[in-house]
C-alpha atoms as a PDB file:
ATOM      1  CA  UNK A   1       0.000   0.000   0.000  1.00  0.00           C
ATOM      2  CA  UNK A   2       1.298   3.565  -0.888  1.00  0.00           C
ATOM      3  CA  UNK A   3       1.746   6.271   1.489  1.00  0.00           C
ATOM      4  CA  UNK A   4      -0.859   8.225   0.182  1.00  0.00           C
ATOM      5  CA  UNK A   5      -3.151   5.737   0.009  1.00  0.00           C
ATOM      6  CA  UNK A   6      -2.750   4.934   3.898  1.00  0.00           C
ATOM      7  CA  UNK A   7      -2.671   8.669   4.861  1.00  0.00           C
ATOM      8  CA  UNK A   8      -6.073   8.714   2.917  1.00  0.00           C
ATOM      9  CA  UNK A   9      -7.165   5.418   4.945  1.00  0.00           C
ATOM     10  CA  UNK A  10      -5.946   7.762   8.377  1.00  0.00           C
ATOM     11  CA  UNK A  11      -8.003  10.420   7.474  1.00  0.00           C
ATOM     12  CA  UNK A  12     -10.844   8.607   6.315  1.00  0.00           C
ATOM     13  CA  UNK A  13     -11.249   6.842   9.855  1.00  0.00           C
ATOM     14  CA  UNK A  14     -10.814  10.217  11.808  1.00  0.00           C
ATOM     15  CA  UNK A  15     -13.516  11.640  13.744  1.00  0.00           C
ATOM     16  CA  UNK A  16     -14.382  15.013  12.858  1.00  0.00           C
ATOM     17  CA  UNK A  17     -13.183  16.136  16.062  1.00  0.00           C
ATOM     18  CA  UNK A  18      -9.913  14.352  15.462  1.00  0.00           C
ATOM     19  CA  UNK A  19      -9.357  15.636  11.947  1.00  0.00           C
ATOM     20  CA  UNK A  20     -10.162  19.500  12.483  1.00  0.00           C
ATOM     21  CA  UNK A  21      -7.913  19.212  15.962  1.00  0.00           C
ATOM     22  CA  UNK A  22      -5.132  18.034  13.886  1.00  0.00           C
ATOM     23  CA  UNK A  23      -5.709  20.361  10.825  1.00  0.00           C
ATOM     24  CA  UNK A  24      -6.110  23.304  13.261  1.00  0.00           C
ATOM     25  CA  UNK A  25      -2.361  21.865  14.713  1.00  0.00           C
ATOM     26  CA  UNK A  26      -1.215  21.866  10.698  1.00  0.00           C
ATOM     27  CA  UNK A  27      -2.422  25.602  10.102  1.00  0.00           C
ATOM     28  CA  UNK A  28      -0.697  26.505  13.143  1.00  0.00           C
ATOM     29  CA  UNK A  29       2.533  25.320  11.922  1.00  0.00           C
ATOM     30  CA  UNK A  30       2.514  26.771   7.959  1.00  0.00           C
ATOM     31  CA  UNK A  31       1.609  29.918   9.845  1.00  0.00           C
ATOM     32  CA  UNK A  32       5.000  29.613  11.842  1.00  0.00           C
ATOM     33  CA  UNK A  33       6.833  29.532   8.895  1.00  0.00           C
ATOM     34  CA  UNK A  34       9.810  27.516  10.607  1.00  0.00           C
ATOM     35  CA  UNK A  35       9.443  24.388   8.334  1.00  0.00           C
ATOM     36  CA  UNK A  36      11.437  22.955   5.275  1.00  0.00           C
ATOM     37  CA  UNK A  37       9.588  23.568   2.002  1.00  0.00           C
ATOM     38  CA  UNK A  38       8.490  19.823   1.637  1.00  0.00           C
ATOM     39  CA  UNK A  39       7.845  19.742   5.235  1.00  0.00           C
ATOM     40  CA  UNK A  40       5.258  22.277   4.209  1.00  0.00           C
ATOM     41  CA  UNK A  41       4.190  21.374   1.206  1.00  0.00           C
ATOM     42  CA  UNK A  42       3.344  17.318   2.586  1.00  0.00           C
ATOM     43  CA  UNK A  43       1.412  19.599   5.743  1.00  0.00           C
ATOM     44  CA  UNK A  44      -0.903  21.379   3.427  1.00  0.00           C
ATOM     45  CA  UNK A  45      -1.422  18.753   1.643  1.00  0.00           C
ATOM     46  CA  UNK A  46      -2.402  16.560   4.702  1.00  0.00           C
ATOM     47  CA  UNK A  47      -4.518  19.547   5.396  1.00  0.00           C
ATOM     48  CA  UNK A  48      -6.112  19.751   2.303  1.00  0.00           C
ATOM     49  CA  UNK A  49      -7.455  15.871   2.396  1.00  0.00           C
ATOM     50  CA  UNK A  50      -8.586  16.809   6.025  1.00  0.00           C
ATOM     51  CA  UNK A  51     -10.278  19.835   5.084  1.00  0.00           C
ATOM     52  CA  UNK A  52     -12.707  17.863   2.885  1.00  0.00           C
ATOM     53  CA  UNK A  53     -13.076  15.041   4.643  1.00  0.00           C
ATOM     54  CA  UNK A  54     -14.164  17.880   7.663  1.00  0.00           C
ATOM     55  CA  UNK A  55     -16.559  19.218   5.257  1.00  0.00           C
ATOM     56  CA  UNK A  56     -18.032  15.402   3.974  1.00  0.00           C
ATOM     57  CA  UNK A  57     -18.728  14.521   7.565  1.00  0.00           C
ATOM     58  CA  UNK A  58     -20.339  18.146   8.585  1.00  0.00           C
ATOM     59  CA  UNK A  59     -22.250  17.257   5.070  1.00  0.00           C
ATOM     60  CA  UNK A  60     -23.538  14.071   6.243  1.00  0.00           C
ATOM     61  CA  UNK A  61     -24.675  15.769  10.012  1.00  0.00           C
ATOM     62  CA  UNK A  62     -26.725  18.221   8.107  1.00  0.00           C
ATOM     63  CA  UNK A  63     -27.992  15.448   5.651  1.00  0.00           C
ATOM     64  CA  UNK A  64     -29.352  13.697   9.217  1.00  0.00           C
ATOM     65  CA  UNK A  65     -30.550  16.615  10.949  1.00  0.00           C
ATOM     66  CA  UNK A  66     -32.497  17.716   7.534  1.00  0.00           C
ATOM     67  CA  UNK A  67     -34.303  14.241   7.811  1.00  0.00           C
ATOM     68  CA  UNK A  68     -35.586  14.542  11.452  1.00  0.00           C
ATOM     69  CA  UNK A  69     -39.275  16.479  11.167  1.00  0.00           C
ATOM     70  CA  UNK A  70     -41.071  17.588  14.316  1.00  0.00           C
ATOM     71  CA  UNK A  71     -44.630  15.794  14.589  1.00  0.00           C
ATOM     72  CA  UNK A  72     -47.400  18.321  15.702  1.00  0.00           C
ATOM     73  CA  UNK A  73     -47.586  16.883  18.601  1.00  0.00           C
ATOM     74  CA  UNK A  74     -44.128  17.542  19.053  1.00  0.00           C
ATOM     75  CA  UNK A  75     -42.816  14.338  18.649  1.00  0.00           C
ATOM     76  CA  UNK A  76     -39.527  13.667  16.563  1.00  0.00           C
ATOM     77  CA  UNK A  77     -39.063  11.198  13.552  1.00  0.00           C
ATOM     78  CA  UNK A  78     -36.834  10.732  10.495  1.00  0.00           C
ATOM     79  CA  UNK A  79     -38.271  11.909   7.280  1.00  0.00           C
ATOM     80  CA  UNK A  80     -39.159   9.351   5.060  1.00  0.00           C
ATOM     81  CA  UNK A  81     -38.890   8.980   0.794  1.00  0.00           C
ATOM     82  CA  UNK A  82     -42.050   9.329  -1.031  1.00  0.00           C
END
């Protein structure tokens, strides 16, 4: 298996928690400026993939919160296909 292929594996079992902690950590560091140039460039990069895999899993939250409908009575329950 290539490196980039595991990395994507990593990301792809992250938490979102997990992933924006660590891409917050990444930013941090590019903003320092005290890394090698392919130091950097492999950090953005790792922050790039964890950027959208951030924004698939706040996708999918917003996907399930769109499909819960209150009843009249108040009551919750997941929309269903027509």
């Amino acid at each position: 298996m290539s490196a980039a292929s595991q990395a994507a594996q990593d990301i792809a079992a992250m938490s979102f928690e997990d992933a924006l902690a660590e891409l917050e950590r990444i930013v941090k560091a590019l903003e320092g400026g005290q890394q090698k140039l392919e130091d950097a460039i492999g950090a953005y990069e790792r922050g790039a993939a964890l950027r959208a895999h951030c924004e698939a899993k706040l996708a999918e939250a917003d996907q399930r919160v769109q499909a819960i409908v209150a009843g009249a009575d108040g009551s919750l329950s997941l929309k269903t296909e027509n």
